[in-house]
N, C-alpha and C. Protein backbone atom coordinates (compact mmCIF):
# COMPACT_ATOMS: atom_id res chain seq x y z
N UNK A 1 162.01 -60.14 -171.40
CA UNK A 1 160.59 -59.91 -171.28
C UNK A 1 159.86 -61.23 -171.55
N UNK A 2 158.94 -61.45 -170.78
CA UNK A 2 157.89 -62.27 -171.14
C UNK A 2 156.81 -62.04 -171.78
N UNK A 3 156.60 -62.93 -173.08
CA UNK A 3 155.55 -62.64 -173.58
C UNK A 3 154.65 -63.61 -173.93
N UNK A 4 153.14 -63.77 -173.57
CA UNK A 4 151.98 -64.72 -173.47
C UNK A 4 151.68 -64.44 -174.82
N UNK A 5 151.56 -65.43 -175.86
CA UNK A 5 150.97 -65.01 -177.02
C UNK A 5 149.29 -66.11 -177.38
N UNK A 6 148.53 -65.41 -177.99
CA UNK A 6 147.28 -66.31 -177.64
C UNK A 6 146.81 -66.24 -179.05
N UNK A 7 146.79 -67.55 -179.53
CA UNK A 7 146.05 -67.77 -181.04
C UNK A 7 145.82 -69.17 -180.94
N UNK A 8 144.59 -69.22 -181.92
CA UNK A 8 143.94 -70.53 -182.17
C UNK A 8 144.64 -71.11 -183.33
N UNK A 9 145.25 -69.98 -184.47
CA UNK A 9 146.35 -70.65 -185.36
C UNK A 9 147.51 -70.73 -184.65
N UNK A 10 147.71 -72.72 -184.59
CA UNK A 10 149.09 -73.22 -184.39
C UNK A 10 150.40 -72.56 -184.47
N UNK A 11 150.10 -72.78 -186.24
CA UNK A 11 151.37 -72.52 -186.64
C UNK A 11 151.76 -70.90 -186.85
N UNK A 12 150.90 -70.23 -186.77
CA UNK A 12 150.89 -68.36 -186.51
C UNK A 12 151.54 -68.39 -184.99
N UNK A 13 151.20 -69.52 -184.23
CA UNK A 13 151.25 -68.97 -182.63
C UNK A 13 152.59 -69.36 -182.52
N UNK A 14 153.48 -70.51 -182.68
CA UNK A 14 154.71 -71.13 -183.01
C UNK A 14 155.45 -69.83 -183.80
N UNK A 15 155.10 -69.51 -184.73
CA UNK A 15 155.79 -69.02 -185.53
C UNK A 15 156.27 -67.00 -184.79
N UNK A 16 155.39 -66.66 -184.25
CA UNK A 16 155.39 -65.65 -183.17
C UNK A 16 156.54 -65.70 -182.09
N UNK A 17 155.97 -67.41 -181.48
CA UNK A 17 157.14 -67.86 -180.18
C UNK A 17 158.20 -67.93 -180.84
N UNK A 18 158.71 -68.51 -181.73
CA UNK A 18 160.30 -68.66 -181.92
C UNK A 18 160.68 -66.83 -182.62
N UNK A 19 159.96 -66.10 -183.14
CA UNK A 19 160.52 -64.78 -183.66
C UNK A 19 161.14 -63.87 -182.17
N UNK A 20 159.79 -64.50 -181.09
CA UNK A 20 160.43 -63.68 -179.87
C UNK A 20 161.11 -64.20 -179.34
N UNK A 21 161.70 -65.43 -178.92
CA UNK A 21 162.36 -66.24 -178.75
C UNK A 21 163.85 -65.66 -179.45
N UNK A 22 163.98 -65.94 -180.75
CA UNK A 22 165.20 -65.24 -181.45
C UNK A 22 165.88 -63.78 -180.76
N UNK A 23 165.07 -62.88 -180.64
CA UNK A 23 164.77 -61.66 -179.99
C UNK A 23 165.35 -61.38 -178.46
N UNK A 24 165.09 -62.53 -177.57
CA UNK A 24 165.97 -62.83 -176.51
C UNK A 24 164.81 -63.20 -175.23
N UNK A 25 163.56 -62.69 -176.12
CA UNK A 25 162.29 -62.66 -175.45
C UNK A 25 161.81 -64.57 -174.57
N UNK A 26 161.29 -64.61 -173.56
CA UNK A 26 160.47 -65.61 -173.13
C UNK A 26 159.07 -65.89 -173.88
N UNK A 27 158.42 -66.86 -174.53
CA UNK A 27 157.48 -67.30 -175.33
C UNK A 27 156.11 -67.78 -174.68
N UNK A 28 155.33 -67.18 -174.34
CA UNK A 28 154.23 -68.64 -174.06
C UNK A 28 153.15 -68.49 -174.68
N UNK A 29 152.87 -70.09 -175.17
CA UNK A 29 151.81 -70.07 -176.44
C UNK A 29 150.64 -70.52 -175.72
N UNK A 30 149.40 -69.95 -176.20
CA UNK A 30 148.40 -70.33 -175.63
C UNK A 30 147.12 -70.34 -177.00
N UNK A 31 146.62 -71.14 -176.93
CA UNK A 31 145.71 -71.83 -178.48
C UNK A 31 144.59 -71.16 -178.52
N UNK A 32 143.88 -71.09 -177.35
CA UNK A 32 142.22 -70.58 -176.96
C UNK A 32 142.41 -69.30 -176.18
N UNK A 33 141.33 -68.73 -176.01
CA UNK A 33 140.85 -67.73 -174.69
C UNK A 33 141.29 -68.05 -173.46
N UNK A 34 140.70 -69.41 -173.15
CA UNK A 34 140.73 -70.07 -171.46
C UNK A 34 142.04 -70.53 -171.17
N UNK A 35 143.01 -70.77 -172.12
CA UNK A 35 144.07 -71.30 -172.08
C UNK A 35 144.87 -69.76 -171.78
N UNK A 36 145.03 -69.27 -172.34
CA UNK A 36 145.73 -67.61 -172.69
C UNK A 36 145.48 -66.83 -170.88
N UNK A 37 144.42 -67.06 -170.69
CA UNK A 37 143.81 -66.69 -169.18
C UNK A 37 144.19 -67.07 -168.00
N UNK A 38 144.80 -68.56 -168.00
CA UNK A 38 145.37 -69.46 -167.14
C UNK A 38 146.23 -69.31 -167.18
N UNK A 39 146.91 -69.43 -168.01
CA UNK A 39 148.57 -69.03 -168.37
C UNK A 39 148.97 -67.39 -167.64
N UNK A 40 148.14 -66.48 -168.55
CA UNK A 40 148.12 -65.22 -167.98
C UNK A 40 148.38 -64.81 -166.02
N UNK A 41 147.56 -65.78 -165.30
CA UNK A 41 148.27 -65.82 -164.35
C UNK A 41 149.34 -66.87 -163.29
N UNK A 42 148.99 -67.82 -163.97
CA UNK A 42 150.12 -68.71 -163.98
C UNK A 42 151.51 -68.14 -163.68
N UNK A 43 151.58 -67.22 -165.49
CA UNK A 43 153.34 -67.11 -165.73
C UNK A 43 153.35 -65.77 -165.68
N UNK A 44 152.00 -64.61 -165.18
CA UNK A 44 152.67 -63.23 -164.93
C UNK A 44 153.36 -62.84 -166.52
N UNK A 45 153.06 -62.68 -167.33
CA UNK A 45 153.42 -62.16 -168.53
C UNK A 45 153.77 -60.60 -168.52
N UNK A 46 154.74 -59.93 -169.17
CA UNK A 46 154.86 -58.78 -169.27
C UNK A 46 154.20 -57.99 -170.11
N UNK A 47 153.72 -58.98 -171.28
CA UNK A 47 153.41 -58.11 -172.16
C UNK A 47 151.87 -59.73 -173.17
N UNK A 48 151.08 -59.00 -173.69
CA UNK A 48 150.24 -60.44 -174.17
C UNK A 48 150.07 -59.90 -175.80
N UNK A 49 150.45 -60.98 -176.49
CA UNK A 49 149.68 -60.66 -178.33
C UNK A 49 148.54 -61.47 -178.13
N UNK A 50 147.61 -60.95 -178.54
CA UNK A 50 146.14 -61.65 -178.53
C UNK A 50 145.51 -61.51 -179.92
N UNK A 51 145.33 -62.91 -180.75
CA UNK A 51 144.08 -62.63 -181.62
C UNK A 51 142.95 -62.65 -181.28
N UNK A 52 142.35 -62.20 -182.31
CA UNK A 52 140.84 -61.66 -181.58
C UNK A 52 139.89 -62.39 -182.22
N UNK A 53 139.90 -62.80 -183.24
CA UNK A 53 138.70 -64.18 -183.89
C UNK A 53 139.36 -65.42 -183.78
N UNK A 54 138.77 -65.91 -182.68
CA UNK A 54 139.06 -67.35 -182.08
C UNK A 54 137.57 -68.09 -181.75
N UNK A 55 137.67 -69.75 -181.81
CA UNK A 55 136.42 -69.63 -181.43
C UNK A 55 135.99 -70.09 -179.85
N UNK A 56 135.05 -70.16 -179.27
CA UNK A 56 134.69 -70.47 -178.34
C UNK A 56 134.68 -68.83 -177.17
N UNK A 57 135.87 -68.61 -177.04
CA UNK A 57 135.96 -67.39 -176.39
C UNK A 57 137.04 -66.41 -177.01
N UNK A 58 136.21 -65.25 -177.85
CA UNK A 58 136.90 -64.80 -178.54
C UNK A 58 137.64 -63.69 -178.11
N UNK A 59 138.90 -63.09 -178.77
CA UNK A 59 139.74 -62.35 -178.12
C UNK A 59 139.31 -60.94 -177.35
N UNK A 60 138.20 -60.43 -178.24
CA UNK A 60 137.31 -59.31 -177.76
C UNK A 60 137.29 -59.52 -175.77
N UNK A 61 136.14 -61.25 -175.37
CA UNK A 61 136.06 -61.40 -174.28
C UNK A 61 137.74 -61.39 -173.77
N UNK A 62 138.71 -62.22 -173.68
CA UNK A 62 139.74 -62.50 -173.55
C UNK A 62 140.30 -61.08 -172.83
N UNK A 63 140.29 -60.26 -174.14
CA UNK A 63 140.90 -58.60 -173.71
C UNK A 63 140.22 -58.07 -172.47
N UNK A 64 138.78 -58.34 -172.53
CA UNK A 64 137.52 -57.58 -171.56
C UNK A 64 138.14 -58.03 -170.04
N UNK A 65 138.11 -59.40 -170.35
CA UNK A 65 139.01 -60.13 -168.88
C UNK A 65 140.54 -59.78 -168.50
N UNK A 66 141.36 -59.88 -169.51
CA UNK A 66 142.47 -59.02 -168.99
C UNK A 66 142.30 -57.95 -168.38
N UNK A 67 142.02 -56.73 -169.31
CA UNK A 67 141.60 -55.40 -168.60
C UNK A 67 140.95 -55.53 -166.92
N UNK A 68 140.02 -56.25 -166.96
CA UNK A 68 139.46 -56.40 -165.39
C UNK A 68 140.65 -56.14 -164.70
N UNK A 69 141.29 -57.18 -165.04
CA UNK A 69 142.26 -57.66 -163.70
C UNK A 69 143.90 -57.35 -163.94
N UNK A 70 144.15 -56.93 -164.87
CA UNK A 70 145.13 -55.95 -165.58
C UNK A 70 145.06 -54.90 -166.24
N UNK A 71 145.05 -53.61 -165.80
CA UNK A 71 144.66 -52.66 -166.50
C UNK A 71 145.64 -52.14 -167.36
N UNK A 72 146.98 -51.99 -166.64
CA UNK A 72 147.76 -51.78 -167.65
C UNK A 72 149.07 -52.22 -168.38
N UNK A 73 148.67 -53.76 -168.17
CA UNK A 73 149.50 -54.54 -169.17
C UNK A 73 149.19 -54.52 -170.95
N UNK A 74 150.46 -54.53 -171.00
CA UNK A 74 150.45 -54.41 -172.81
C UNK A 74 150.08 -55.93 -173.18
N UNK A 75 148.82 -55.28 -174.54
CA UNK A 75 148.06 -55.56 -175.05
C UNK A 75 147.98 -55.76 -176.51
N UNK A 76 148.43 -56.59 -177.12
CA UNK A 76 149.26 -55.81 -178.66
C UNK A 76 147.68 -57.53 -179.33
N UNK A 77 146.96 -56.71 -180.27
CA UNK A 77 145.97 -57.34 -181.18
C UNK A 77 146.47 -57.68 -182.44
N UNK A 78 146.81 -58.88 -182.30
CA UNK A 78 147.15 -59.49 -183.56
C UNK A 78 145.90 -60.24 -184.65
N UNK A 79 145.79 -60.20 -185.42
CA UNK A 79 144.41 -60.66 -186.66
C UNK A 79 144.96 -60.51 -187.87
N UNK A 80 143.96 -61.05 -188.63
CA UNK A 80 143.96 -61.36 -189.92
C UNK A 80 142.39 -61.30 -190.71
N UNK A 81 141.65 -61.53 -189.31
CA UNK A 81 139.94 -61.81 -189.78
C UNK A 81 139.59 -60.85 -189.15
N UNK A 82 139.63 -60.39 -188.35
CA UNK A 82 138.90 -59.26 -187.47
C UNK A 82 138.33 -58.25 -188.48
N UNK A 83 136.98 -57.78 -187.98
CA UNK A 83 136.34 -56.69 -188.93
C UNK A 83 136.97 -55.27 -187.96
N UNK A 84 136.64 -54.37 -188.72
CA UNK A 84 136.81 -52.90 -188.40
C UNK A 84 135.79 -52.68 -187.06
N UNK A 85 135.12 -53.33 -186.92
CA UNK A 85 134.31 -53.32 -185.93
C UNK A 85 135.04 -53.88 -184.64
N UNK A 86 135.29 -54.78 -184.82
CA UNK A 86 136.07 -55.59 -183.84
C UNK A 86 137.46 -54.82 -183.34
N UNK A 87 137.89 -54.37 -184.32
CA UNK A 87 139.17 -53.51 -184.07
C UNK A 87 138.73 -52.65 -183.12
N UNK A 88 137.82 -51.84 -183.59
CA UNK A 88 137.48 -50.04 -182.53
C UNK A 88 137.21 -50.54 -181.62
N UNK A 89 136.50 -51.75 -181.02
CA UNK A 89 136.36 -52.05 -179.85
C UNK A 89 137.31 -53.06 -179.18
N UNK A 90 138.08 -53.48 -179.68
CA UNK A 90 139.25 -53.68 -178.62
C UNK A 90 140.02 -52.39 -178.34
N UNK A 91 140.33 -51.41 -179.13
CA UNK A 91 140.80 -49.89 -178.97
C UNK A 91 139.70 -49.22 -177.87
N UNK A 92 138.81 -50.05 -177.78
CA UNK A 92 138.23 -48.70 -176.83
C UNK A 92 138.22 -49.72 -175.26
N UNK A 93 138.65 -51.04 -175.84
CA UNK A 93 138.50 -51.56 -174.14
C UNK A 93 139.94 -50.95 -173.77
N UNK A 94 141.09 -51.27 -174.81
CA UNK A 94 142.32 -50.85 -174.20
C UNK A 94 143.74 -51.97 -174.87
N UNK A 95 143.94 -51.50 -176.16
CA UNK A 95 144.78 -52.11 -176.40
C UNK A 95 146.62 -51.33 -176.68
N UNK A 96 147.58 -51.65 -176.86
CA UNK A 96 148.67 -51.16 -176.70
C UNK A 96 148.89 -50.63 -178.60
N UNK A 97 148.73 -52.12 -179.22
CA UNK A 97 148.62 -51.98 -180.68
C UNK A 97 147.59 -52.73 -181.79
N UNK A 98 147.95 -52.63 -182.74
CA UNK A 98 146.74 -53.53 -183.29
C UNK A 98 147.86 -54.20 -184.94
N UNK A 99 148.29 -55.46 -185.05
CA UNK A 99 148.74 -55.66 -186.20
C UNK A 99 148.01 -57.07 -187.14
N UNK A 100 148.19 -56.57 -188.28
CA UNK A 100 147.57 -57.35 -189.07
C UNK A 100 148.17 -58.72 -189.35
N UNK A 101 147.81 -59.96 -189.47
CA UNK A 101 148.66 -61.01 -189.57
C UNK A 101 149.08 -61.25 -190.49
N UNK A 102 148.90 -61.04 -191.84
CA UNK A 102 150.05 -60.90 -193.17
C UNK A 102 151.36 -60.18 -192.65
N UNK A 103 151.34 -59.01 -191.79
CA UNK A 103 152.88 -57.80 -191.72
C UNK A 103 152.94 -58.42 -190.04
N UNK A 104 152.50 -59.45 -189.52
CA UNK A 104 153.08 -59.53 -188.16
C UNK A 104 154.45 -59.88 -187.99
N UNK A 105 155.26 -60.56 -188.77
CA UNK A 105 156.81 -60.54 -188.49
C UNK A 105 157.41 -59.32 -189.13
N UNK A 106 156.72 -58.69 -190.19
CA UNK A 106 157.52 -57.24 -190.20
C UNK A 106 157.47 -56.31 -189.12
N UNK A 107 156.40 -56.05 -188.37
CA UNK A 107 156.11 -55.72 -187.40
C UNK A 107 156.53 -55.85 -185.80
N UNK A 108 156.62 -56.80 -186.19
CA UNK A 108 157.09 -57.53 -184.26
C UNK A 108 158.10 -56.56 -184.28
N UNK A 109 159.46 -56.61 -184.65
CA UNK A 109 160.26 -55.60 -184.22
C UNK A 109 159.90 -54.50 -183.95
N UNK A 110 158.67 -53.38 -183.63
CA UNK A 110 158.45 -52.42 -183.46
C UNK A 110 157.70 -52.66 -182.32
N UNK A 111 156.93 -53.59 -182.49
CA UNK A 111 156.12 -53.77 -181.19
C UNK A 111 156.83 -53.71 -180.04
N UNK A 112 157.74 -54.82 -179.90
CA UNK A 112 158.93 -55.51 -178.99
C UNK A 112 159.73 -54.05 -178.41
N UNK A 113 159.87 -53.31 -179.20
CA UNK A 113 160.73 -52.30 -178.78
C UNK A 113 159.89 -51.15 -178.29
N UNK A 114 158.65 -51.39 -178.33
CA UNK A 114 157.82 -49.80 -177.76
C UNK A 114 157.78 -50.84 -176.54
N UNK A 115 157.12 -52.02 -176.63
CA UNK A 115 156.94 -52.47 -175.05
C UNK A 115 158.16 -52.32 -173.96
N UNK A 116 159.20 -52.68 -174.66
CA UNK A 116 160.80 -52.51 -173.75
C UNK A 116 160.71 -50.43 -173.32
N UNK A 117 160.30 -49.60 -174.60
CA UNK A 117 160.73 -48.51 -173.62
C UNK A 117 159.62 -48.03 -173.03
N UNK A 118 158.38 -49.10 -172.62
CA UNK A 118 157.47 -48.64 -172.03
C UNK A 118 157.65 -49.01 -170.66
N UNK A 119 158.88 -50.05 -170.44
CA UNK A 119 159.26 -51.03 -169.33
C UNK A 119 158.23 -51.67 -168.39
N UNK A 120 158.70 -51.89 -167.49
CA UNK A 120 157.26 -53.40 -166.74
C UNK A 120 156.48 -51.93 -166.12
């Protein structure tokens, strides 16, 4: 599986790529919104982790633009800052999951495996 991962933290976004990487997974890191977007069709991703407080173009827009033009690619919201506010409304544009970035490597293994039996 390919997976586009999009954070403005470096070393969160690195640290994501090599867990899926280990996993058997394909990695692509993307820093910003506009970057994550380009990539997005560039490399055809199977599946995207997106944080959602970034600056310039934040993951909220990011998601809004996926959805356009992907409706039902998995969508998995990764944060650490995001308010409760921010959450319900990526849930209501359309997200797959939502994990917090303290439990994101406890986590990934669950993610990884609902996206596989959700298949492409």
């Amino acid at each position: 599986m390919k997976i586009l991962i999009v954070d403005d933290e470096i070393q969160v976004a690195n640290l994501l790529a090599e867990s899926v990487k280990i996993q058997g997974h394909e990695a692509i890191v993307a820093i910003n919104g506009a970057e994550g977007l380009a990539l997005l069709e560039q490399r055809c991703p199977d599946a995207v982790f997106l944080d959602l407080v970034m600056p310039e173009m934040n993951g909220i827009e990011v998601l809004r633009r996926i959805r356009a033009a992907h409706h039902s690619l998995p969508v998995i919201v990764i944060t650490g800052h995001a308010t409760s506010a921010q959450i319900e409304e990526a849930k209501r544009i359309g997200i797959t999951d939502c994990i917090q970035k303290p439990f994101v490597l406890k986590h990934l293994n669950d993610a990884l495996g609902s996206l596989k039996s959700q298949g492409p």
